[in-house]
PDB file of N, CA and C in Angstrom:
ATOM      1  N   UNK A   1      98.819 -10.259  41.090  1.00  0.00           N
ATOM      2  CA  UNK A   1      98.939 -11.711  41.010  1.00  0.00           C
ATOM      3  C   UNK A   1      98.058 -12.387  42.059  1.00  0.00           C
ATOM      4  N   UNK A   2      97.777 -11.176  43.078  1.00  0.00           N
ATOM      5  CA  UNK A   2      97.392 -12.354  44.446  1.00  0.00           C
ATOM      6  C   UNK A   2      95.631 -12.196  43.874  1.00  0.00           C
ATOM      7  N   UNK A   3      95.557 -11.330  43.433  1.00  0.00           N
ATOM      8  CA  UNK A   3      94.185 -10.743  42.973  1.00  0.00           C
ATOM      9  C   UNK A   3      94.014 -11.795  42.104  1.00  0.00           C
ATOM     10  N   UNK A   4      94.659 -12.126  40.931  1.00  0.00           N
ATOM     11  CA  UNK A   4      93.926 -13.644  40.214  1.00  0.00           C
ATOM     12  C   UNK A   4      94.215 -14.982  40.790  1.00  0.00           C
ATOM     13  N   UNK A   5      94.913 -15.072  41.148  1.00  0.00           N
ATOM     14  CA  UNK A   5      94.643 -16.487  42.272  1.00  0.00           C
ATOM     15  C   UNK A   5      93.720 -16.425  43.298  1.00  0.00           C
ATOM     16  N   UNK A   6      93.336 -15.858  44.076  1.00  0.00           N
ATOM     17  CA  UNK A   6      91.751 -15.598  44.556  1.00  0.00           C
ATOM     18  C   UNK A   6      90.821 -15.870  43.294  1.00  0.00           C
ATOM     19  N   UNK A   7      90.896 -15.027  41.930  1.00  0.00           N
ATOM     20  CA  UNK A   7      89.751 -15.359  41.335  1.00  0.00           C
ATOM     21  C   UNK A   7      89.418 -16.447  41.007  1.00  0.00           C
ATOM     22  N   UNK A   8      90.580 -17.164  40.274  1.00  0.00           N
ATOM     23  CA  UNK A   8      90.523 -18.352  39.761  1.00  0.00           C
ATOM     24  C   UNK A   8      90.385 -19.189  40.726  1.00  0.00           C
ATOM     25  N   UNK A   9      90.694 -19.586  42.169  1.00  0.00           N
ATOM     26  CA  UNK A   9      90.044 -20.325  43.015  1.00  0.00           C
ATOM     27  C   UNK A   9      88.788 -20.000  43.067  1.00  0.00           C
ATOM     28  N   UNK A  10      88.033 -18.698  43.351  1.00  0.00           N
ATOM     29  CA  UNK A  10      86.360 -19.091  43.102  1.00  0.00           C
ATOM     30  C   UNK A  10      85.996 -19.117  42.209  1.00  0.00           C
ATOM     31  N   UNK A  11      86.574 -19.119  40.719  1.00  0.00           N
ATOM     32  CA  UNK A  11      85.918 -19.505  39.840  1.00  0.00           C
ATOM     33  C   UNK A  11      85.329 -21.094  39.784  1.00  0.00           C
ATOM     34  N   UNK A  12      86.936 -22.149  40.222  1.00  0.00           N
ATOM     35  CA  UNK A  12      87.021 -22.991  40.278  1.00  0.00           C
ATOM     36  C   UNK A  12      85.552 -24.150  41.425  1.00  0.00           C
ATOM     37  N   UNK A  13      85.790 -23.186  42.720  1.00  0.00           N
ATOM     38  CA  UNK A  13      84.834 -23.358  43.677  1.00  0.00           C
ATOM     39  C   UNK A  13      83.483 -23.299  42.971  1.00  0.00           C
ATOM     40  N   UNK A  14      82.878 -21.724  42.371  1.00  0.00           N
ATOM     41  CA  UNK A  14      81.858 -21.822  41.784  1.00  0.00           C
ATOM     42  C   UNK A  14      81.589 -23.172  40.423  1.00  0.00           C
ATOM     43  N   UNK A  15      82.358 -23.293  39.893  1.00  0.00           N
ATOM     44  CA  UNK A  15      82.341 -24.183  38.868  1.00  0.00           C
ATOM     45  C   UNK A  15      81.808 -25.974  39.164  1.00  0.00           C
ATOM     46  N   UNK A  16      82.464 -26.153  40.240  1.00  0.00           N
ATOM     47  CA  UNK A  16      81.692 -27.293  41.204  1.00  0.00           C
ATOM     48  C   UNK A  16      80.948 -28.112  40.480  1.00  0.00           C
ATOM     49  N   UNK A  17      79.638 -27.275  41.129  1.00  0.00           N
ATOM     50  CA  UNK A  17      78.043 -27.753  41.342  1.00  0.00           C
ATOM     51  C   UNK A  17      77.816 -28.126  39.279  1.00  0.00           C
ATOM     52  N   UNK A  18      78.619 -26.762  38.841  1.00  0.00           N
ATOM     53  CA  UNK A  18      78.170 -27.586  37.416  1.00  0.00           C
ATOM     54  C   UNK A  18      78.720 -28.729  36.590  1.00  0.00           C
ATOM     55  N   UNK A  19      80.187 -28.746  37.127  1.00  0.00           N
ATOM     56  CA  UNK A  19      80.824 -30.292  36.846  1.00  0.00           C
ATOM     57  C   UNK A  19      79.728 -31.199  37.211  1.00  0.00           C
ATOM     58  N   UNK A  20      79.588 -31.249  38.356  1.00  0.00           N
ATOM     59  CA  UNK A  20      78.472 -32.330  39.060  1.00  0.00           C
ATOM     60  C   UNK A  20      77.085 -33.099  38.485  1.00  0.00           C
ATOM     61  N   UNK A  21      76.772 -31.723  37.704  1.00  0.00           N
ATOM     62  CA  UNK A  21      75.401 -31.632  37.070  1.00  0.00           C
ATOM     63  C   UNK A  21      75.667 -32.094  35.797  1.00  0.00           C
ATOM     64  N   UNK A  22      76.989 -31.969  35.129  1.00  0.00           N
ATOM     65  CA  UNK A  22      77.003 -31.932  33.835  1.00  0.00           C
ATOM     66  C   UNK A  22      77.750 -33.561  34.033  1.00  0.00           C
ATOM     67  N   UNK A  23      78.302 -34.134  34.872  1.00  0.00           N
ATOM     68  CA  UNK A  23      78.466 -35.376  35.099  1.00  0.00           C
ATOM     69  C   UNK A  23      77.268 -36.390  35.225  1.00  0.00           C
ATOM     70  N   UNK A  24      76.403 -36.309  36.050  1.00  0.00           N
ATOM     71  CA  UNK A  24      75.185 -36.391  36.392  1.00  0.00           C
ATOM     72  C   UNK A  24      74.493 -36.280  35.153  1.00  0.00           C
ATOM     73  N   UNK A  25      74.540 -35.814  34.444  1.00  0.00           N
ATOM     74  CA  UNK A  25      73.473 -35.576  33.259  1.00  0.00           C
ATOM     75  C   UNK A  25      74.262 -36.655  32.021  1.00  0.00           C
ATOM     76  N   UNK A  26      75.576 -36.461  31.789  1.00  0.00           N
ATOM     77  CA  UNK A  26      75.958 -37.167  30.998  1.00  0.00           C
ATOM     78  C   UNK A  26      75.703 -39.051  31.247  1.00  0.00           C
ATOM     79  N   UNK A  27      75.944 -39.111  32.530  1.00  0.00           N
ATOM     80  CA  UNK A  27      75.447 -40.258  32.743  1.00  0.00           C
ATOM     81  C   UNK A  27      74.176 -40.932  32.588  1.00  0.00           C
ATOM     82  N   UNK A  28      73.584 -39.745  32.978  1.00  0.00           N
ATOM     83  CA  UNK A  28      71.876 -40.460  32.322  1.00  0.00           C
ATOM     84  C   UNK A  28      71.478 -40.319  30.897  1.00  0.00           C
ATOM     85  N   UNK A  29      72.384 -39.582  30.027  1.00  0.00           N
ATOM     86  CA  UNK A  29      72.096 -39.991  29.065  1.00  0.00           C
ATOM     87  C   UNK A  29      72.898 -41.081  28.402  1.00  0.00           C
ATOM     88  N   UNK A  30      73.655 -41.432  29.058  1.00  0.00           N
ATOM     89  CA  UNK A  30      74.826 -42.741  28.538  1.00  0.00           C
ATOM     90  C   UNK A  30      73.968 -43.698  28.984  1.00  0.00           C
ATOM     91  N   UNK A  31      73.425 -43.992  29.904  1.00  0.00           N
ATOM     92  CA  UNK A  31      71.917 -44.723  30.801  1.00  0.00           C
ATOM     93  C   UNK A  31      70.888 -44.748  29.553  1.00  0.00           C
ATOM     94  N   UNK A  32      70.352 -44.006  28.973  1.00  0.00           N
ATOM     95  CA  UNK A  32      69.371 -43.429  28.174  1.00  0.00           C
ATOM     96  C   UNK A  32      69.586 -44.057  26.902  1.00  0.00           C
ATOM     97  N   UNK A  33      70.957 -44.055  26.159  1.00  0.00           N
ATOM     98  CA  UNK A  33      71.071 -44.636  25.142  1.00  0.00           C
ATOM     99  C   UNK A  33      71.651 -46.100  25.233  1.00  0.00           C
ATOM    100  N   UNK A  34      72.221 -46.785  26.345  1.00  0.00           N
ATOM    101  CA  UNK A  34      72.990 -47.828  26.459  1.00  0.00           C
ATOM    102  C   UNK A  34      71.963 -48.805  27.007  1.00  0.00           C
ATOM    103  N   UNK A  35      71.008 -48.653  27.960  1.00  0.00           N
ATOM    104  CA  UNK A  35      70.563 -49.368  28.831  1.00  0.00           C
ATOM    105  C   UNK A  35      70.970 -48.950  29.941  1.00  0.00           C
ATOM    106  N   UNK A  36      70.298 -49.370  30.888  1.00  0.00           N
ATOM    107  CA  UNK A  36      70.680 -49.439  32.720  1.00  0.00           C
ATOM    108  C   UNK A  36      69.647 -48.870  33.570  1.00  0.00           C
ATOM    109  N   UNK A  37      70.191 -48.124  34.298  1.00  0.00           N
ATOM    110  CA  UNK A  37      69.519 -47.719  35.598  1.00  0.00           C
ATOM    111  C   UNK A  37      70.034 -46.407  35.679  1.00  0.00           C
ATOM    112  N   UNK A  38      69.523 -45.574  36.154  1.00  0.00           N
ATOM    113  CA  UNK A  38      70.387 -44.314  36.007  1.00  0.00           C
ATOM    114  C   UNK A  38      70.846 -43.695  37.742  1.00  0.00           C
ATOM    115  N   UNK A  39      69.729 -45.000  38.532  1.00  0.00           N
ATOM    116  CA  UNK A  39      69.845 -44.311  40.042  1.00  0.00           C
ATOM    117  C   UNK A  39      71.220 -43.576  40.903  1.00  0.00           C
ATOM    118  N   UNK A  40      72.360 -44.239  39.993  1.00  0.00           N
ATOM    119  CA  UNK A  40      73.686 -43.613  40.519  1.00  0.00           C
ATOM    120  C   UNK A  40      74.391 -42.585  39.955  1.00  0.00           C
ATOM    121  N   UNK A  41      73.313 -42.063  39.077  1.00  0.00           N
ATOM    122  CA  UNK A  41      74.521 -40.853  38.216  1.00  0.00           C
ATOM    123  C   UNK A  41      74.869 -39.596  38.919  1.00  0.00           C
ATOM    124  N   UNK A  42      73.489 -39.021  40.121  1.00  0.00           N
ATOM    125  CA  UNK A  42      73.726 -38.138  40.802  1.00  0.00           C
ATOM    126  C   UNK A  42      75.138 -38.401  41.820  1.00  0.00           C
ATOM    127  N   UNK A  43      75.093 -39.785  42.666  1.00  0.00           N
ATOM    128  CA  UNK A  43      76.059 -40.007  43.279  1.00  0.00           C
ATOM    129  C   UNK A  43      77.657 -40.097  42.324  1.00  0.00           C
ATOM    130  N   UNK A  44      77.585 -40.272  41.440  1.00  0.00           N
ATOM    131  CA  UNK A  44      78.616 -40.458  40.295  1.00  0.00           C
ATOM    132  C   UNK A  44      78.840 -38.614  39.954  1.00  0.00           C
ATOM    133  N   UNK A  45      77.743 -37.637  40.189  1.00  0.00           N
ATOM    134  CA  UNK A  45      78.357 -36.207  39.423  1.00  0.00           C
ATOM    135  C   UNK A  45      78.850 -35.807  40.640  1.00  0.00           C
ATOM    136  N   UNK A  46      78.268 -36.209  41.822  1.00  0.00           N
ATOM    137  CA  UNK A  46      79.032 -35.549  43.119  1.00  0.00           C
ATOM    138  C   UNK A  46      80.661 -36.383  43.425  1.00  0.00           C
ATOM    139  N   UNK A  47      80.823 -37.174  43.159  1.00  0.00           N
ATOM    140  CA  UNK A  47      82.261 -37.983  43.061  1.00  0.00           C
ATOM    141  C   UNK A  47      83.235 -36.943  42.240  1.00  0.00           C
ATOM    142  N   UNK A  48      82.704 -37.308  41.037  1.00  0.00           N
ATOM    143  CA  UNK A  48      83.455 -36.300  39.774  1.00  0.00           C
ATOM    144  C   UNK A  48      83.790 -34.848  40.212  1.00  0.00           C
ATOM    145  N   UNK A  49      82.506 -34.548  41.169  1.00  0.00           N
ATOM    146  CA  UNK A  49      82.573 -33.037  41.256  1.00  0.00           C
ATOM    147  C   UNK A  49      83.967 -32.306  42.331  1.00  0.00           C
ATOM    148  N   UNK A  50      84.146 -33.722  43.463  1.00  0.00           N
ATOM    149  CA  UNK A  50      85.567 -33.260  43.792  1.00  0.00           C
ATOM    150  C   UNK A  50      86.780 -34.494  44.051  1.00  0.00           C
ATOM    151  N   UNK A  51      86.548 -34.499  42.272  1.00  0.00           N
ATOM    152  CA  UNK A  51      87.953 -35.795  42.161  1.00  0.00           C
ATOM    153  C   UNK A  51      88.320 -35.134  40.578  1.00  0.00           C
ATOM    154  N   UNK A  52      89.090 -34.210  39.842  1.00  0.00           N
ATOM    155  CA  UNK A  52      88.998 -33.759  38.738  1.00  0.00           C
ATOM    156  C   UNK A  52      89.680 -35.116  37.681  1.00  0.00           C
ATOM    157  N   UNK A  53      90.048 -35.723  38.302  1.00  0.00           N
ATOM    158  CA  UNK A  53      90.377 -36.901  37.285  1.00  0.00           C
ATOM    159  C   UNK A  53      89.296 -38.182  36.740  1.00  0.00           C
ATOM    160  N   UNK A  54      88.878 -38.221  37.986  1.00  0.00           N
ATOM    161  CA  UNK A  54      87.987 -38.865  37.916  1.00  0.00           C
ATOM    162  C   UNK A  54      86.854 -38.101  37.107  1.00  0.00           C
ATOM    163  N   UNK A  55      86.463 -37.107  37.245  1.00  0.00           N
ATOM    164  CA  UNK A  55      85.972 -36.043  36.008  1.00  0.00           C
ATOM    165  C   UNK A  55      86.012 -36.299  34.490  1.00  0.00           C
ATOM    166  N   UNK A  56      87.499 -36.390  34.528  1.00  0.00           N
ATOM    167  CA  UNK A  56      88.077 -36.300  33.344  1.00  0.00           C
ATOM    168  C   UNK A  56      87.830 -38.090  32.430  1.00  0.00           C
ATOM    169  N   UNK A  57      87.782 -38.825  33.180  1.00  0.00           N
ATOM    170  CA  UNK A  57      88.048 -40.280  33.159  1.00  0.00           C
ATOM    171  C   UNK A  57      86.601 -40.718  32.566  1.00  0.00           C
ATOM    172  N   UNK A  58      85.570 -40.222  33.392  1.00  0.00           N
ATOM    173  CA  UNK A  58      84.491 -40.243  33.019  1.00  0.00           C
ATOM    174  C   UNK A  58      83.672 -39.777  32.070  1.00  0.00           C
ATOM    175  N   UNK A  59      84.157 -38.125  31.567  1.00  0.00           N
ATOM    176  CA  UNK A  59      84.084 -37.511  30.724  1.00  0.00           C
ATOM    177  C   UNK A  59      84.497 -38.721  28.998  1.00  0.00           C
ATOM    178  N   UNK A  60      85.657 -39.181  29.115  1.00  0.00           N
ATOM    179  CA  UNK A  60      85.961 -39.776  28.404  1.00  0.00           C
ATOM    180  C   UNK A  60      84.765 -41.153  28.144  1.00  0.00           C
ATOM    181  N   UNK A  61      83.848 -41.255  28.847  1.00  0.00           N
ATOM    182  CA  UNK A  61      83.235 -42.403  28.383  1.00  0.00           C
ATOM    183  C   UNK A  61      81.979 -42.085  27.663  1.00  0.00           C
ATOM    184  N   UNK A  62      82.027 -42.848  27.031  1.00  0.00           N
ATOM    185  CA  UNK A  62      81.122 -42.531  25.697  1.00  0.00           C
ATOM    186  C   UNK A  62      79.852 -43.441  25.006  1.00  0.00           C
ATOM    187  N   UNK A  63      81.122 -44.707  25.320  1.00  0.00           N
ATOM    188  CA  UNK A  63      80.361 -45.888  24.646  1.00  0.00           C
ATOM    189  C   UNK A  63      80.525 -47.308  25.497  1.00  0.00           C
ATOM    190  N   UNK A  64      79.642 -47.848  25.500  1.00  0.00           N
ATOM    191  CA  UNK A  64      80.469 -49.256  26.153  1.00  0.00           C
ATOM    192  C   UNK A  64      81.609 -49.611  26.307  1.00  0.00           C
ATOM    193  N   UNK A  65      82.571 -49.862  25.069  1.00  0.00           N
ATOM    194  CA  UNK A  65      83.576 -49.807  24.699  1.00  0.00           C
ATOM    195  C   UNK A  65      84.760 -49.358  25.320  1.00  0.00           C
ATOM    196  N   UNK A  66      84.386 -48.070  25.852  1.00  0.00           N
ATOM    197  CA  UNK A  66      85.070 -46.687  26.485  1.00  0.00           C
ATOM    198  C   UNK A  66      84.635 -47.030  27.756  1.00  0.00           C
ATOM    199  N   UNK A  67      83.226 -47.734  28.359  1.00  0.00           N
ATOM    200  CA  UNK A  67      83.363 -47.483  29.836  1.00  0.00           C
ATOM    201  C   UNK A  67      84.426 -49.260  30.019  1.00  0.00           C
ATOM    202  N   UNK A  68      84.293 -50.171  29.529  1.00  0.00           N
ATOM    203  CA  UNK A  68      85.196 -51.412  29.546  1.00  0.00           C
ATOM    204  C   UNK A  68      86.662 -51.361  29.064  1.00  0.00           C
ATOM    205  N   UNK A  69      87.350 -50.044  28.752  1.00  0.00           N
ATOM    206  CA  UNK A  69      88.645 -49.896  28.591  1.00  0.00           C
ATOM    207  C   UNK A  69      89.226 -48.949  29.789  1.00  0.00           C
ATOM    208  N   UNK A  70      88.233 -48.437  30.495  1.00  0.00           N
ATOM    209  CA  UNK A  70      88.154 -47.239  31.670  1.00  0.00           C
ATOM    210  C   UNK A  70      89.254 -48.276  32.722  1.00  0.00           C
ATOM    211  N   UNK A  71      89.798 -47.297  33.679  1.00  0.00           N
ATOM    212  CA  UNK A  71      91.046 -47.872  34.751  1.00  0.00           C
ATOM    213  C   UNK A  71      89.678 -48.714  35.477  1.00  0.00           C
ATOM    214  N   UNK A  72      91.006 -48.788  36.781  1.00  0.00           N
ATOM    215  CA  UNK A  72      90.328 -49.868  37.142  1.00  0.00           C
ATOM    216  C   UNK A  72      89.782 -48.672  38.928  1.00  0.00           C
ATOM    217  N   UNK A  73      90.291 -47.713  39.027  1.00  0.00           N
ATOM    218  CA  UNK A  73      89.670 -46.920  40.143  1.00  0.00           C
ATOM    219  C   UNK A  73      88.578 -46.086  39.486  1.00  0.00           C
ATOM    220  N   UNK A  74      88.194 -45.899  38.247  1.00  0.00           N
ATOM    221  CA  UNK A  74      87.051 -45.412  37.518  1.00  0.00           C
ATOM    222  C   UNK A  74      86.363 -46.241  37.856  1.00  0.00           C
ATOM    223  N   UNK A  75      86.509 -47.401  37.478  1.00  0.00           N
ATOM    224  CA  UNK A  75      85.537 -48.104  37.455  1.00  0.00           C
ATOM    225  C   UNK A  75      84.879 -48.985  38.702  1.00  0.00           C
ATOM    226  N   UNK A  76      85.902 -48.363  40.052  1.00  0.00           N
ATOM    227  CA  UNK A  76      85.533 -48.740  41.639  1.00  0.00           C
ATOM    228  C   UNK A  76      84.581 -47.478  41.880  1.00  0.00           C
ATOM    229  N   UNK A  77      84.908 -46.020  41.163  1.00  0.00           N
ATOM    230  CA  UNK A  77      83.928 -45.137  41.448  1.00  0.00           C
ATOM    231  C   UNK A  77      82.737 -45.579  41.120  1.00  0.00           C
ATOM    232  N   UNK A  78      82.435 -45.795  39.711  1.00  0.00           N
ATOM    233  CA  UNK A  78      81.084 -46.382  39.197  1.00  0.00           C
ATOM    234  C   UNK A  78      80.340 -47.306  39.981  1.00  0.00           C
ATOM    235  N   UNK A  79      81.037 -48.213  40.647  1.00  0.00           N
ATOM    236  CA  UNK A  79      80.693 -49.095  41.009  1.00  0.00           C
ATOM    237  C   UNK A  79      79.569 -48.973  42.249  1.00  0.00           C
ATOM    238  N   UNK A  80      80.975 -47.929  42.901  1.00  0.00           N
ATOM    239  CA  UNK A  80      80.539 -47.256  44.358  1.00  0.00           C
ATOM    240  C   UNK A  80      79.028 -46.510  44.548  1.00  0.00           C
ATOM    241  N   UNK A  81      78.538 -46.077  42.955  1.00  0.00           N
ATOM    242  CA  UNK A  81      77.601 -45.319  42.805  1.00  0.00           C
ATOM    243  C   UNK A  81      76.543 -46.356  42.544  1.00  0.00           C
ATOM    244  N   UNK A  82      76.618 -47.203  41.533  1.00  0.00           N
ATOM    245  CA  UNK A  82      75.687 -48.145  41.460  1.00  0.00           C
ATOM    246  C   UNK A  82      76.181 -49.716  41.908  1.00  0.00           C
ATOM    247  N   UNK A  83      76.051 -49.949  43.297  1.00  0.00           N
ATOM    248  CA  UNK A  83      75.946 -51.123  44.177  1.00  0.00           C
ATOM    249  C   UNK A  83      75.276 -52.439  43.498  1.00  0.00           C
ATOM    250  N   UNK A  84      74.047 -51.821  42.851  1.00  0.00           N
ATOM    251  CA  UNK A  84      73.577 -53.032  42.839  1.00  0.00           C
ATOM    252  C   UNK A  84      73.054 -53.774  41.399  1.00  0.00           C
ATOM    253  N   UNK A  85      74.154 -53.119  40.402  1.00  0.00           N
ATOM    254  CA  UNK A  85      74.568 -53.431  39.692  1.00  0.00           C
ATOM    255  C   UNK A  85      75.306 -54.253  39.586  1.00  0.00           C
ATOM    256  N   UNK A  86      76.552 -54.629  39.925  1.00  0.00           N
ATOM    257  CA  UNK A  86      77.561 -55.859  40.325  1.00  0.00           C
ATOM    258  C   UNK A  86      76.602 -56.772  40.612  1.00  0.00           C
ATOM    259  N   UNK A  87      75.401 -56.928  41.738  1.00  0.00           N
ATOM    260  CA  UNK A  87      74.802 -57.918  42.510  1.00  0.00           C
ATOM    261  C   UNK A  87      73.879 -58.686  41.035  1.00  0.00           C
ATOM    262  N   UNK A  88      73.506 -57.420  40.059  1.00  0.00           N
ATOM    263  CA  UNK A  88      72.560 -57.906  38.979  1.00  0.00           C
ATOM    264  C   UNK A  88      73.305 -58.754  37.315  1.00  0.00           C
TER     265      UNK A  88
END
């Protein structure tokens, strides 16, 4: 037992960097097809990468639609990533 709880924590650990990337990537292509700026998606996959809800929250966005029905601490993350967006 103690042997898979070690694993599954470094699986989890290793798994990281690709949440991050695959956050990060989804965003620029939500950027890509929606409009915007994409300068915050890296800062947005490293957020995701150790907040799993926020992961999950984001994961869920898809469409405009989906990022304007998103909570309201999703959408302080986003924010946090692209600053100067709000200002525009």
């Amino acid at each position: 037992m103690k042997k898979y709880l070690i694993l599954t924590i470094a699986a989890a650990c290793l798994s990281a960097p690709a949440s991050a990337n695959e956050t990060a990537d989804a965003c620029k292509s939500y950027v890509a097809e929606n409009g915007g700026d994409a300068s915050g998606c890296d800062c947005l996959g490293e957020a995701a990468a150790s907040d799993a809800t926020l992961a999950d929250a984001l994961a869920a966005i898809a469409t405009p639609a989906d990022l304007e029905a998103a909570d309201q601490s999703t959408k302080e993350a986003i924010a946090a990533c692209f600053p100067d967006a709000a200002a525009g």
